[in-house]
C-alpha atoms as a PDB file:
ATOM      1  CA  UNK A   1       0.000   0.000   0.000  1.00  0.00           C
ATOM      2  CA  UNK A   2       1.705   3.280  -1.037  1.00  0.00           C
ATOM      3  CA  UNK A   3       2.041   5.754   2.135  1.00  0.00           C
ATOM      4  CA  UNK A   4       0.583   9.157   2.296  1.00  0.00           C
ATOM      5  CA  UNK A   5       2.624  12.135   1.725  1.00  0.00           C
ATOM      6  CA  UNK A   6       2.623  14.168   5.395  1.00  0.00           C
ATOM      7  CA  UNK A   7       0.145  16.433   5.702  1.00  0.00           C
ATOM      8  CA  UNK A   8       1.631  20.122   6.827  1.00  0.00           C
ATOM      9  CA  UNK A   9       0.433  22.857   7.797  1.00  0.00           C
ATOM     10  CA  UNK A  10       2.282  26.097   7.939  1.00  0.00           C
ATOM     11  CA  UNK A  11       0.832  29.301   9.676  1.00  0.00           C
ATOM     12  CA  UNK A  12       2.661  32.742  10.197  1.00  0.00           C
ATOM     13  CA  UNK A  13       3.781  35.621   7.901  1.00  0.00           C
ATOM     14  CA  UNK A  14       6.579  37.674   6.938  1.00  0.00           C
ATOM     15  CA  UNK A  15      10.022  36.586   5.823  1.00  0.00           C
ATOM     16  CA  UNK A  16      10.077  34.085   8.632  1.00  0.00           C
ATOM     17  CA  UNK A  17       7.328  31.940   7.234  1.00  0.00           C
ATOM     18  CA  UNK A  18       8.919  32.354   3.345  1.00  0.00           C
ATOM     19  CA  UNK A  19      12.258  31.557   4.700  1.00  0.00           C
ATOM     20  CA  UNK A  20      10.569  27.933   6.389  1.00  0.00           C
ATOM     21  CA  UNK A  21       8.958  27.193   3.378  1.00  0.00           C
ATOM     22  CA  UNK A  22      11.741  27.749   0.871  1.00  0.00           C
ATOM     23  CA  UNK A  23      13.359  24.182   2.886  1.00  0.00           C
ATOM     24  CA  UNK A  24       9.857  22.159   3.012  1.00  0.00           C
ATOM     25  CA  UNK A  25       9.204  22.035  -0.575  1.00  0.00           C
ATOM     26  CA  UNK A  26      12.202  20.438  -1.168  1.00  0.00           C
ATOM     27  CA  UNK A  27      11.067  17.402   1.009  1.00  0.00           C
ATOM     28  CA  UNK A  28       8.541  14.913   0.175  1.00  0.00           C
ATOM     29  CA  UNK A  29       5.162  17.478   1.966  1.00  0.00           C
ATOM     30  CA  UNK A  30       1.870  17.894   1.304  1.00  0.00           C
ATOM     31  CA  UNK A  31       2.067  22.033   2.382  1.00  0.00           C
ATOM     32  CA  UNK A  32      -0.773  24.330   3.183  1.00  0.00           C
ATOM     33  CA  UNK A  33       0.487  28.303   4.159  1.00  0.00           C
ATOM     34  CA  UNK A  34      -1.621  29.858   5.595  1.00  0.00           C
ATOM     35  CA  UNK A  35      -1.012  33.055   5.622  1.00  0.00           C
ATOM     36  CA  UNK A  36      -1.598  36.437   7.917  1.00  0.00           C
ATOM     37  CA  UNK A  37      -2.725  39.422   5.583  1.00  0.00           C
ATOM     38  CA  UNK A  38      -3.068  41.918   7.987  1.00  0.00           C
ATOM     39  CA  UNK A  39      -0.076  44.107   6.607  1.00  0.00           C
ATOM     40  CA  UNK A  40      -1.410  47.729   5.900  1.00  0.00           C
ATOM     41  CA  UNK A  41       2.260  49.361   4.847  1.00  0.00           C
ATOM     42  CA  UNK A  42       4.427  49.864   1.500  1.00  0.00           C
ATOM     43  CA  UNK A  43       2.931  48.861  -1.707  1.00  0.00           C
ATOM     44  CA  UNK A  44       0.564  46.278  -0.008  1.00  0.00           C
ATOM     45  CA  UNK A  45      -1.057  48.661   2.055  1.00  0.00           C
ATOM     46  CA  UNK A  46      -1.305  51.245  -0.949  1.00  0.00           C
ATOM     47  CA  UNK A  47      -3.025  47.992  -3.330  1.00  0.00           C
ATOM     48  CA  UNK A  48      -5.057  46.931  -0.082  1.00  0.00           C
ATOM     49  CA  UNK A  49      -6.530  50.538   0.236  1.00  0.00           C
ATOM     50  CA  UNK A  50      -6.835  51.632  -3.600  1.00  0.00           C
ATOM     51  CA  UNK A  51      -8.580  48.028  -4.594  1.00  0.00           C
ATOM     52  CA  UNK A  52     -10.252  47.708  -0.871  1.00  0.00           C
ATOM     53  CA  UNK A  53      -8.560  44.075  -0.950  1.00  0.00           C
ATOM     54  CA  UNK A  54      -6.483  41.508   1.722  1.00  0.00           C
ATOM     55  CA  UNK A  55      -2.709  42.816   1.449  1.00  0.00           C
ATOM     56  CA  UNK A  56      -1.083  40.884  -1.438  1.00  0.00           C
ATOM     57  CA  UNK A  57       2.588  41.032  -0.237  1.00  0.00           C
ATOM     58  CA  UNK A  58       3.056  38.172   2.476  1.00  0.00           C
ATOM     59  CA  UNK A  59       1.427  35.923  -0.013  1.00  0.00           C
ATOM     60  CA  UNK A  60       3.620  37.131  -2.693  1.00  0.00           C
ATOM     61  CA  UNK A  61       6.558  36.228  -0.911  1.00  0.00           C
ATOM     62  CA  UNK A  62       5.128  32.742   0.089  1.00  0.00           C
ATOM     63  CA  UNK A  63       4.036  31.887  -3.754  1.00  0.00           C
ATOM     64  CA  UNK A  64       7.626  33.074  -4.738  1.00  0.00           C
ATOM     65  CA  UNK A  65       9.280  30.813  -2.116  1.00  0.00           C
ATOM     66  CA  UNK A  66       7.079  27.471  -2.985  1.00  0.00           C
ATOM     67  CA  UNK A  67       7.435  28.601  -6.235  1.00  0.00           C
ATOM     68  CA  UNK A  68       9.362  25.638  -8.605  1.00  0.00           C
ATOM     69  CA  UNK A  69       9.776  28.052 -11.618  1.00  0.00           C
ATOM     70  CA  UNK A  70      12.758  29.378 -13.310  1.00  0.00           C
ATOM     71  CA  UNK A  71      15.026  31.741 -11.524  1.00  0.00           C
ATOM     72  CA  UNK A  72      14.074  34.727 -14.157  1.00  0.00           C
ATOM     73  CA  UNK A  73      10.193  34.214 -13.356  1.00  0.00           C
ATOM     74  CA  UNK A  74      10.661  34.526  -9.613  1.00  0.00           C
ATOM     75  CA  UNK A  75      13.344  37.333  -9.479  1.00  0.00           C
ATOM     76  CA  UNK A  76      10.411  39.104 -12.217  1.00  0.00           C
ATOM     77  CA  UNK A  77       8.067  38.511  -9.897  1.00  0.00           C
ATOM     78  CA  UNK A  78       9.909  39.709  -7.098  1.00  0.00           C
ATOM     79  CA  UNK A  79      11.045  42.585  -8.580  1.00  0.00           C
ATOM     80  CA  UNK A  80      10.031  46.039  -6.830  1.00  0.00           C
ATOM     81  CA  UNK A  81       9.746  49.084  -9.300  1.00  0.00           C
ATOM     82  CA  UNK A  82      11.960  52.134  -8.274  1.00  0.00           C
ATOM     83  CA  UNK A  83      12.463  54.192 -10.997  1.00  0.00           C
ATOM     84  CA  UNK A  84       9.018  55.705 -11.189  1.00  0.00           C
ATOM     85  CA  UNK A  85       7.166  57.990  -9.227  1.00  0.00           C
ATOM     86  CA  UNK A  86       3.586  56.307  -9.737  1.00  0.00           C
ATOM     87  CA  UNK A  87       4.889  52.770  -9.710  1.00  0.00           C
ATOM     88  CA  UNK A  88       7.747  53.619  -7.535  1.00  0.00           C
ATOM     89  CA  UNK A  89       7.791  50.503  -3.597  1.00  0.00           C
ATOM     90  CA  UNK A  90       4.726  48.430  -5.676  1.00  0.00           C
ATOM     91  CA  UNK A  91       6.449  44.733  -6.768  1.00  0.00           C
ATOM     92  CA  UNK A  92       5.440  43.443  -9.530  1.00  0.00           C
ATOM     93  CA  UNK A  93       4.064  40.121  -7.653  1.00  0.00           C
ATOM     94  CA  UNK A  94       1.812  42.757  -5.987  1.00  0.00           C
ATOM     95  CA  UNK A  95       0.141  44.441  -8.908  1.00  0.00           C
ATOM     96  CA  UNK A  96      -0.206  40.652 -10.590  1.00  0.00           C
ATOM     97  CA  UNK A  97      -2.003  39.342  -7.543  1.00  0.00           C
ATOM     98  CA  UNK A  98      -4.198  42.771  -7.330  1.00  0.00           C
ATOM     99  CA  UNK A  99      -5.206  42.177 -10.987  1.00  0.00           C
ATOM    100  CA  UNK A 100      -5.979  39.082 -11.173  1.00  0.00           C
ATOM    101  CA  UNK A 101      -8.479  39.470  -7.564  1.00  0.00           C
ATOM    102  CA  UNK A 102      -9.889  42.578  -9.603  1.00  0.00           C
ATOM    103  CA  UNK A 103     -10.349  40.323 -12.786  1.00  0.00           C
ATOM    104  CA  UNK A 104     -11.764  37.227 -11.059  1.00  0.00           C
ATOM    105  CA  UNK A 105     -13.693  39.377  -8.156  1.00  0.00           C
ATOM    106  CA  UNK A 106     -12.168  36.868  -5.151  1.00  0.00           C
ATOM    107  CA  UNK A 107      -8.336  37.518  -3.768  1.00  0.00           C
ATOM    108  CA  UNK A 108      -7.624  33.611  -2.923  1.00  0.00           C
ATOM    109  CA  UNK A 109      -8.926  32.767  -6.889  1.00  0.00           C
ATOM    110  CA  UNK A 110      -6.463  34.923  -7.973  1.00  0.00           C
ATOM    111  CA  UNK A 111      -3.686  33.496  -5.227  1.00  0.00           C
ATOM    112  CA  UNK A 112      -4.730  29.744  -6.331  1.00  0.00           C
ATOM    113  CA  UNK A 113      -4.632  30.987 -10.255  1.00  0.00           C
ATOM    114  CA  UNK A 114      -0.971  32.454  -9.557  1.00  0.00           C
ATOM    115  CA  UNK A 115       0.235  29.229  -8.054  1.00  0.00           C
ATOM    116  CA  UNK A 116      -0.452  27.294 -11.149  1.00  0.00           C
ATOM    117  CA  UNK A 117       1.664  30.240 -13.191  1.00  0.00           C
ATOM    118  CA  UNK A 118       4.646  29.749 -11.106  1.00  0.00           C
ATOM    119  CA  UNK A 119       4.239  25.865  -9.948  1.00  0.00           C
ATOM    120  CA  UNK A 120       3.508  26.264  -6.055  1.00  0.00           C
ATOM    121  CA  UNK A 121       4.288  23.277  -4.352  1.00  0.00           C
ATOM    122  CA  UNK A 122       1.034  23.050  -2.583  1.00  0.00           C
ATOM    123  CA  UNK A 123      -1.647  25.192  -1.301  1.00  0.00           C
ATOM    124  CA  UNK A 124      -1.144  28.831  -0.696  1.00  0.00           C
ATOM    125  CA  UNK A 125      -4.423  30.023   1.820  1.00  0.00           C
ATOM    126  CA  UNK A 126      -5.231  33.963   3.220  1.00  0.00           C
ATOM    127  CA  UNK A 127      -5.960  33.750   6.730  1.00  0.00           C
ATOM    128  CA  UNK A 128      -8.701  36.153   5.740  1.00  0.00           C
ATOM    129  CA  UNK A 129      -9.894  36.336   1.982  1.00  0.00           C
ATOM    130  CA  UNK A 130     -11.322  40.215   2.700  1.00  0.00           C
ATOM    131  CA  UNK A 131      -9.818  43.247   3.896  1.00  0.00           C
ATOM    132  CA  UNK A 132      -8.979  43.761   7.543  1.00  0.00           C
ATOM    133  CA  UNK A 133      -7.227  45.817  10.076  1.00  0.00           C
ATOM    134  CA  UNK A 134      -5.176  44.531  13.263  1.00  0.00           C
ATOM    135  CA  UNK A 135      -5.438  46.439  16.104  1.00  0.00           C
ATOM    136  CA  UNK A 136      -3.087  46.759  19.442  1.00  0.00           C
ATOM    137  CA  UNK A 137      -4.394  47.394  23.006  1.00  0.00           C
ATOM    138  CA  UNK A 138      -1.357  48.415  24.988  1.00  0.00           C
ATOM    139  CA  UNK A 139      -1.007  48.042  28.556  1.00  0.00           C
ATOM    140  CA  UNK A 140      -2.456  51.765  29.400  1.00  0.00           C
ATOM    141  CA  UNK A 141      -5.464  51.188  27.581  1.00  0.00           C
ATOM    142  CA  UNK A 142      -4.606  52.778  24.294  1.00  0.00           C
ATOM    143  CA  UNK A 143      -5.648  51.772  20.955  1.00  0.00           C
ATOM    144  CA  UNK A 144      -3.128  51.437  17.923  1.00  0.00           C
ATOM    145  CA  UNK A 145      -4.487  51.296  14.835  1.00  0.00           C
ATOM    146  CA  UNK A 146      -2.405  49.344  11.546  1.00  0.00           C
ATOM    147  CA  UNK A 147      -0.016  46.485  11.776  1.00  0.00           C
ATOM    148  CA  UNK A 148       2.769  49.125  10.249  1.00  0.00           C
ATOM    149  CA  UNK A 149       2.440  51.131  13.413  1.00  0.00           C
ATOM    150  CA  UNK A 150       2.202  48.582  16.058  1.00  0.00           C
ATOM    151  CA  UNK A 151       5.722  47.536  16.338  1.00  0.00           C
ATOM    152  CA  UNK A 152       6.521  51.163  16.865  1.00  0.00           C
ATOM    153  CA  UNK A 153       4.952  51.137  20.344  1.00  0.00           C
ATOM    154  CA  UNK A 154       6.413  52.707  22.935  1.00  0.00           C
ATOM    155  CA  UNK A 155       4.463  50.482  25.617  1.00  0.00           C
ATOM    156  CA  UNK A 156       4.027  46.868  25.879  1.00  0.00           C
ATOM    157  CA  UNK A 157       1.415  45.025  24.589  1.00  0.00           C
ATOM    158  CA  UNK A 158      -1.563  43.273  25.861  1.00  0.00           C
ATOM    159  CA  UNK A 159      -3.578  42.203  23.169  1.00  0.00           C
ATOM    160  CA  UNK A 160      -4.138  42.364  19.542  1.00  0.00           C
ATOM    161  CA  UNK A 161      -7.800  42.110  17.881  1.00  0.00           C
ATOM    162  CA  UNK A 162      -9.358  42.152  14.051  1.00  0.00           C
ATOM    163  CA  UNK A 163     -11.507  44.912  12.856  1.00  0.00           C
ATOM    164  CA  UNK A 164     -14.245  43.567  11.751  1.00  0.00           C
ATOM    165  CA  UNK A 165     -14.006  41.065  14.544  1.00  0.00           C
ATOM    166  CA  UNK A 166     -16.163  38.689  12.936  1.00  0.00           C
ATOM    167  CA  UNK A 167     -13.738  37.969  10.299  1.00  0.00           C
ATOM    168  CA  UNK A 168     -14.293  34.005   8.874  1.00  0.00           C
ATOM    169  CA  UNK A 169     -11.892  31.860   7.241  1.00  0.00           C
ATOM    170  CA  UNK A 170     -11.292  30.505   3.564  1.00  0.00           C
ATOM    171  CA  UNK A 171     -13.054  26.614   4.845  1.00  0.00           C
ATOM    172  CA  UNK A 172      -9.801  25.144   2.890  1.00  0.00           C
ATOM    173  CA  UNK A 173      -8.104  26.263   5.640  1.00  0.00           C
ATOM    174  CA  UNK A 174      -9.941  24.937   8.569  1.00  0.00           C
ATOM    175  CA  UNK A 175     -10.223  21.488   6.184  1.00  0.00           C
ATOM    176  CA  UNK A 176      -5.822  21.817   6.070  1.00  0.00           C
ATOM    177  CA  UNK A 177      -5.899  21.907   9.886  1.00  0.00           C
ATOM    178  CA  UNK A 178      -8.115  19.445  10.492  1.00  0.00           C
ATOM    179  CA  UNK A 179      -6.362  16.801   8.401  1.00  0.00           C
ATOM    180  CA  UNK A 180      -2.813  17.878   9.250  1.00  0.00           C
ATOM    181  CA  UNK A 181      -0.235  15.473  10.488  1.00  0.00           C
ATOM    182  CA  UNK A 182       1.851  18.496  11.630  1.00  0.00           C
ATOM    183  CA  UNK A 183       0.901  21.601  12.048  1.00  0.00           C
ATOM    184  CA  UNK A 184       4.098  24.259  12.617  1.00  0.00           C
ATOM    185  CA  UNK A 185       3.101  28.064  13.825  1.00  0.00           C
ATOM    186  CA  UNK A 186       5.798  30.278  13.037  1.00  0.00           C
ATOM    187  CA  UNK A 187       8.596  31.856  12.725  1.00  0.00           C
ATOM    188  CA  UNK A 188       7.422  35.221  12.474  1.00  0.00           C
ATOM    189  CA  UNK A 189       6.591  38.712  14.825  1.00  0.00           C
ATOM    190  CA  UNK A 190       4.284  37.204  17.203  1.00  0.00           C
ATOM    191  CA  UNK A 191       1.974  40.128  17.221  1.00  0.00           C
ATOM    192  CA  UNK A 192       1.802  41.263  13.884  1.00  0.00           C
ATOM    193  CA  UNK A 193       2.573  38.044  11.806  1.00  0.00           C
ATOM    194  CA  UNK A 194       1.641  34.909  13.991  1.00  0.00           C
ATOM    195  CA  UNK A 195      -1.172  35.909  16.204  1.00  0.00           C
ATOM    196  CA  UNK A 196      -3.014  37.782  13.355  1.00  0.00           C
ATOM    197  CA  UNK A 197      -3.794  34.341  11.571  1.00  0.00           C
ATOM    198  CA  UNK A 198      -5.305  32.928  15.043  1.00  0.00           C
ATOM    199  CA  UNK A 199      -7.595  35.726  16.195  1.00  0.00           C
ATOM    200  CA  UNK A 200      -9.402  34.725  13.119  1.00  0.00           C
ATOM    201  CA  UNK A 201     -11.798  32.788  15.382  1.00  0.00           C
ATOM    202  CA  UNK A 202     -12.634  29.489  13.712  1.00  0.00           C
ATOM    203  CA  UNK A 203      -8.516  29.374  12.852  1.00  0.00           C
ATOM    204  CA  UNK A 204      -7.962  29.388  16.587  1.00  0.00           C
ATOM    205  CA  UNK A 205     -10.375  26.590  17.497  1.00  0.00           C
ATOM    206  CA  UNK A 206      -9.469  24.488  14.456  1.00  0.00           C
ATOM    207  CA  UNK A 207      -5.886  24.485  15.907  1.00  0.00           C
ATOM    208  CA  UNK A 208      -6.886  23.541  19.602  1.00  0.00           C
ATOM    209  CA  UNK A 209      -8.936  21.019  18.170  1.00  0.00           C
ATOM    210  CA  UNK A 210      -6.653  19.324  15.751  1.00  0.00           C
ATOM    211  CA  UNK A 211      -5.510  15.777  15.966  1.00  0.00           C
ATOM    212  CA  UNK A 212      -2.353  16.488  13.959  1.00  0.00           C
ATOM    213  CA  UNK A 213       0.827  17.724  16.182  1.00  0.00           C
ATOM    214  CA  UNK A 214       0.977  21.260  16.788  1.00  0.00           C
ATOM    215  CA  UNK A 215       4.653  22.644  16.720  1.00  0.00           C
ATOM    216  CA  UNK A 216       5.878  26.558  17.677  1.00  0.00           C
ATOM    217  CA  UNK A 217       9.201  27.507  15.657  1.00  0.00           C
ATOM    218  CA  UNK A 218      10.020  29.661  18.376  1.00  0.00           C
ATOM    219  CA  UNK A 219      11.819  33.167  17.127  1.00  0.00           C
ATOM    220  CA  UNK A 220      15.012  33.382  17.626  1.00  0.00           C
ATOM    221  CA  UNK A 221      15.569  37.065  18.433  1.00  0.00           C
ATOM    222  CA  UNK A 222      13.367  39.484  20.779  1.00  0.00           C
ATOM    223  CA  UNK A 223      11.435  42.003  18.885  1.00  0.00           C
ATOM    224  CA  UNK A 224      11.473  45.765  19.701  1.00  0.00           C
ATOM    225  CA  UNK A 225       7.910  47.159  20.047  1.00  0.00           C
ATOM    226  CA  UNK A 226       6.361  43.295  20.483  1.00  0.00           C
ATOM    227  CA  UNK A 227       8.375  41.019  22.514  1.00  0.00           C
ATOM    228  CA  UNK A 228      11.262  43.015  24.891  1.00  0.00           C
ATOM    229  CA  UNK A 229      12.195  40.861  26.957  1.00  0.00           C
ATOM    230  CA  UNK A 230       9.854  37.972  26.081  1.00  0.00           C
ATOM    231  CA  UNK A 231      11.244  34.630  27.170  1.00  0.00           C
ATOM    232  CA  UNK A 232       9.913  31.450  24.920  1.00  0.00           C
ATOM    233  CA  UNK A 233       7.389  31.071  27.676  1.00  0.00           C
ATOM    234  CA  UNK A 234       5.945  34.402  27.298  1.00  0.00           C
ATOM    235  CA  UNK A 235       5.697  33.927  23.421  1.00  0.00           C
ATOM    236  CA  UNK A 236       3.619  30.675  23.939  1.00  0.00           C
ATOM    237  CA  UNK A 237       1.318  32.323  26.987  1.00  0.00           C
ATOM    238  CA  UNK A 238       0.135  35.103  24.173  1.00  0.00           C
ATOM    239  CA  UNK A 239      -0.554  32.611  21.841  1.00  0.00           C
ATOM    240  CA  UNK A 240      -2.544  30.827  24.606  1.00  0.00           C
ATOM    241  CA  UNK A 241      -3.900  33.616  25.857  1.00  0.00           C
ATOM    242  CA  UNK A 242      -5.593  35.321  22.406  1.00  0.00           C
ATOM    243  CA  UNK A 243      -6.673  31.739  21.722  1.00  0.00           C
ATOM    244  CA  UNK A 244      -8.251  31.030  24.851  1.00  0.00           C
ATOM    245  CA  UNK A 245      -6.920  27.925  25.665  1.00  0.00           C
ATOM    246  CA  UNK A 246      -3.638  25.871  24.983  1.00  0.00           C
ATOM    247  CA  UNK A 247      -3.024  24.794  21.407  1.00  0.00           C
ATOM    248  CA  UNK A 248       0.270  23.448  20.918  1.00  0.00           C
ATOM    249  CA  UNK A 249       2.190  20.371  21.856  1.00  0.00           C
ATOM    250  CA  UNK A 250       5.979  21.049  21.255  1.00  0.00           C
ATOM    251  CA  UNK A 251       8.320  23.808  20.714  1.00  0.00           C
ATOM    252  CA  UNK A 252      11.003  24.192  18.632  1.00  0.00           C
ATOM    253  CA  UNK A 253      14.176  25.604  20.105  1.00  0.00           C
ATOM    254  CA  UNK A 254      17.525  26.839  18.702  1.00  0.00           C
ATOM    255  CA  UNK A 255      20.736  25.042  20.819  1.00  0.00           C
ATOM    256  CA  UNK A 256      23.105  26.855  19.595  1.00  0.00           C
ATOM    257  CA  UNK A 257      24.950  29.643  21.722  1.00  0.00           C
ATOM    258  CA  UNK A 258      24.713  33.316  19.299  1.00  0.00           C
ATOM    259  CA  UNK A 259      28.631  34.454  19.150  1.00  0.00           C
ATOM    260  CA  UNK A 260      28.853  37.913  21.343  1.00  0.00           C
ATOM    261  CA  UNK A 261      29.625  40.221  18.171  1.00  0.00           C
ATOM    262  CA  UNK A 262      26.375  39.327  16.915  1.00  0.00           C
ATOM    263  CA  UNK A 263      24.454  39.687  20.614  1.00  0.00           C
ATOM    264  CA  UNK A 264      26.075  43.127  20.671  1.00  0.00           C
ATOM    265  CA  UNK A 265      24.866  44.001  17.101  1.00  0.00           C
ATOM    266  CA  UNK A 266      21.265  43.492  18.350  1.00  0.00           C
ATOM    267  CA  UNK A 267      21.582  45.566  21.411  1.00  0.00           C
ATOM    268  CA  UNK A 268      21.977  48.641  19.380  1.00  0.00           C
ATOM    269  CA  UNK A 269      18.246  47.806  17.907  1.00  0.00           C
ATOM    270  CA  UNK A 270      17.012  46.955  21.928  1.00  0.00           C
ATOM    271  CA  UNK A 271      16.831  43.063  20.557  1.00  0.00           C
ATOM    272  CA  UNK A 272      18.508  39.634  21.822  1.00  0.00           C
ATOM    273  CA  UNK A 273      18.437  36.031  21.873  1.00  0.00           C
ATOM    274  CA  UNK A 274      15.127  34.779  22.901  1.00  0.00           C
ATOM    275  CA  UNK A 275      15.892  32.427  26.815  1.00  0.00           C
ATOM    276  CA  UNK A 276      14.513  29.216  26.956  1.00  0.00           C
ATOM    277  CA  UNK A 277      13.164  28.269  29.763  1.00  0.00           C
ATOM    278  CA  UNK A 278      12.822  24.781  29.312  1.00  0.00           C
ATOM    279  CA  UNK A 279      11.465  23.670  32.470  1.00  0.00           C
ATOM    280  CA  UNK A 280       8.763  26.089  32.478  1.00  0.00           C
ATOM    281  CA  UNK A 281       7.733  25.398  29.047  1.00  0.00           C
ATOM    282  CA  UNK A 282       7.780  21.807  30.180  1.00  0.00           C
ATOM    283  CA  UNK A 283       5.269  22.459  33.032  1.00  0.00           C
ATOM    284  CA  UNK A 284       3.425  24.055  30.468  1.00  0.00           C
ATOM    285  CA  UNK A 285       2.840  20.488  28.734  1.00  0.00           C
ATOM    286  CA  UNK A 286       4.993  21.291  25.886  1.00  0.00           C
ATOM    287  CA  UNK A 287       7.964  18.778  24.242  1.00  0.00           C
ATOM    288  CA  UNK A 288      11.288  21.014  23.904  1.00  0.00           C
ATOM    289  CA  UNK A 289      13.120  20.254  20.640  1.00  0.00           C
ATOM    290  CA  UNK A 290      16.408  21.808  20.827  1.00  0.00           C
ATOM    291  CA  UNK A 291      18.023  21.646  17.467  1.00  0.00           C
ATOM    292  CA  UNK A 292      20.409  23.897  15.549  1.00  0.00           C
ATOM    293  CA  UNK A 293      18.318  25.817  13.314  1.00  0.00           C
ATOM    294  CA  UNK A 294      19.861  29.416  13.413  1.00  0.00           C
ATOM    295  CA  UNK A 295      22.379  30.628  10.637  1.00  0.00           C
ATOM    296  CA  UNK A 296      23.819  33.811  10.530  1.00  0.00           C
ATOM    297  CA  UNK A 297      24.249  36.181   7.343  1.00  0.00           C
ATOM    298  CA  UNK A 298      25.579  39.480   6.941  1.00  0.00           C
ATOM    299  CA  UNK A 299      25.442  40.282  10.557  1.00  0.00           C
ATOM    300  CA  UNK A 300      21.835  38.893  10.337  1.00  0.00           C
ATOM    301  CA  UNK A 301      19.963  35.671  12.583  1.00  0.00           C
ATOM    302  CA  UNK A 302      17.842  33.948  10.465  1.00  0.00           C
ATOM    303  CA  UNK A 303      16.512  30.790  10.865  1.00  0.00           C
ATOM    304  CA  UNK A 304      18.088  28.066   8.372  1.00  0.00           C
ATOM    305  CA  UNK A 305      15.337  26.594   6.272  1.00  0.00           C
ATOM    306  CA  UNK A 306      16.902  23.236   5.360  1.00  0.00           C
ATOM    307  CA  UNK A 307      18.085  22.523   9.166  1.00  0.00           C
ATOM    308  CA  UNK A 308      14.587  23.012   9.792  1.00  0.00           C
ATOM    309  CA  UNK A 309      13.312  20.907   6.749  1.00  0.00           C
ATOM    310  CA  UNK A 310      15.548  17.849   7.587  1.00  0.00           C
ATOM    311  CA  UNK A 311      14.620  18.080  11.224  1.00  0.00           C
ATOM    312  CA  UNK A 312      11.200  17.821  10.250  1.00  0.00           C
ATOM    313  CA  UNK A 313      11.934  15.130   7.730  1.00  0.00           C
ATOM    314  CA  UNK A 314      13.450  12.741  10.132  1.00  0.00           C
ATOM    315  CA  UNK A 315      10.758  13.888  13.073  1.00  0.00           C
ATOM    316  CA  UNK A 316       7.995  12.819  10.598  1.00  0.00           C
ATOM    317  CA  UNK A 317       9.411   9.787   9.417  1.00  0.00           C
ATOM    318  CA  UNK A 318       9.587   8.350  13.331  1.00  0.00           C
ATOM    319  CA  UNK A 319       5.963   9.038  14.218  1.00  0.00           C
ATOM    320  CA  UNK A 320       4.130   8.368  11.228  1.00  0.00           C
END
């Protein structure tokens, strides 16, 4: 009897969840993204107000990262127009995606017609298939209005919330989660790129309800304006906390030590390694991976996509 290819599920945004993906496709995965379009800055923001549509860039950079197309055909669709003053921030993934939701009248038509253009290994999903707006409370009571502005905070922050609240789901995506084998959250800003996608209501309760095995990719790096000072356990309590009750099973953990030049480098920009306190997140019910998953370019911590991928591999292949 041939075996299924393993179900995975993928939920986050920004160049975390592109980065993760870029390493899964090249392994034997049945993906779903889904993906946060809260984003309300740059050329997104400007296509998401003009056309009154989700955000097109986050998805951009996930089609573009699944993609299995020639090198030209991504870097074209990649490429950001600078030389003119009416064109001038907008990609030209961007406009694509915005006219192909104005031709066919439905943004995740256009994102599944796009994926067939450039060979998507997989599904590519919108948290949200309408336009939205995240919202921060911050500790004083104050409201902050955009996902562009939130990490500029001054003040931490104690919850984030959609506008409209009542926001539903693409039911493809609550079908991926329910017959996921895995199901990884993350990497990404917890506040503006991971949480966004589980505030969507039925998202959240899909993913405390799924059978499959829920995994956080914990960041590596604190996050000025959304997580000063956040140990791992603090990242996992917000994700309990706006989902109203627990909703993952393990946590993935870098065990690698970050070299003090680079530690130093993020202190200028009020960031550093994320602790992990394993015991605590161990009371919390959750399995600690520690792998090394962390690479460093230019200066830069990233997470390293094919560490991650062949982790996953081999975790799959043991408990399927």
């Amino acid at each position: 009897m041939k075996k299924h290819k393993t179900n995975i599920v993928v939920i986050g945004g920004g160049t975390g969840l592109s980065t993760m993906l870029r390493g899964l496709k090249n392994h034997p995965f049945n993906i779903t993204a889904i993906v946060t379009v809260a984003d309300d800055g740059g050329s997104s923001g400007r296509l998401r107000d003009d056309y009154d549509i989700p955000p097109p860039g986050d998805i951009r950079n996930v089609i573009a990262a699944l993609s299995d197309t020639e090198p030209l055909v991504e870097q074209m669709f990649q490429y950001r127009f600078s030389q003119s003053e009416d064109l001038g921030g907008h990609s030209l993934g961007n406009l694509m995606l915005t006219a192909l939701t104005d031709i066919t009248g439905d943004f995740s038509h256009a994102i599944a017609e796009m994926s067939k253009v450039l060979k998507v290994h997989g599904k590519v999903i919108p948290a949200a298939n309408r336009k939205i707006a995240l919202h921060a409370e911050l500790i004083d009571g104050s409201i902050i209005e955009g996902e562009s502005k939130i990490p500029n905070s001054q003040l931490p922050i104690k919850r984030v919330f959609l506008v409209p609240g009542d926001v539903k789901p693409l039911p493809e995506a609550i079908r991926a989660i329910e017959k996921a084998d895995f199901i990884l959250v993350g990497p990404g800003s917890l506040y503006t790129s991971i949480i966004p996608n589980l505030i969507v209501k039925q998202i959240g309760s899909a993913l405390v309800k799924a059978k499959g095995k829920r995994i956080y990719i914990c960041n590596l790096m604190t996050q000025k304006g959304e997580t000063l000072n956040f140990r791992a356990t603090d990242h996992v309590q917000a994700i309990f906390d706006h989902v109203g009750s627990p909703c993952l099973d393990a946590i993935l953990v870098n065990d690698i030590e970050l070299p003090s030049p680079i530690k130093e480098n993020y202190k200028e920009e009020n960031a550093e390694p994320v602790l992990f306190d394993i015991e605590k997140l161990e009371n919390m019910g959750l399995e600690v991976i520690k792998k090394e998953i962390a690479t460093i370019q230019s200066g830069v911590v990233r997470h390293e996509s094919n560490k991650i991928a062949q982790w996953l591999s081999d975790y799959t292949l043991n408990r399927m």
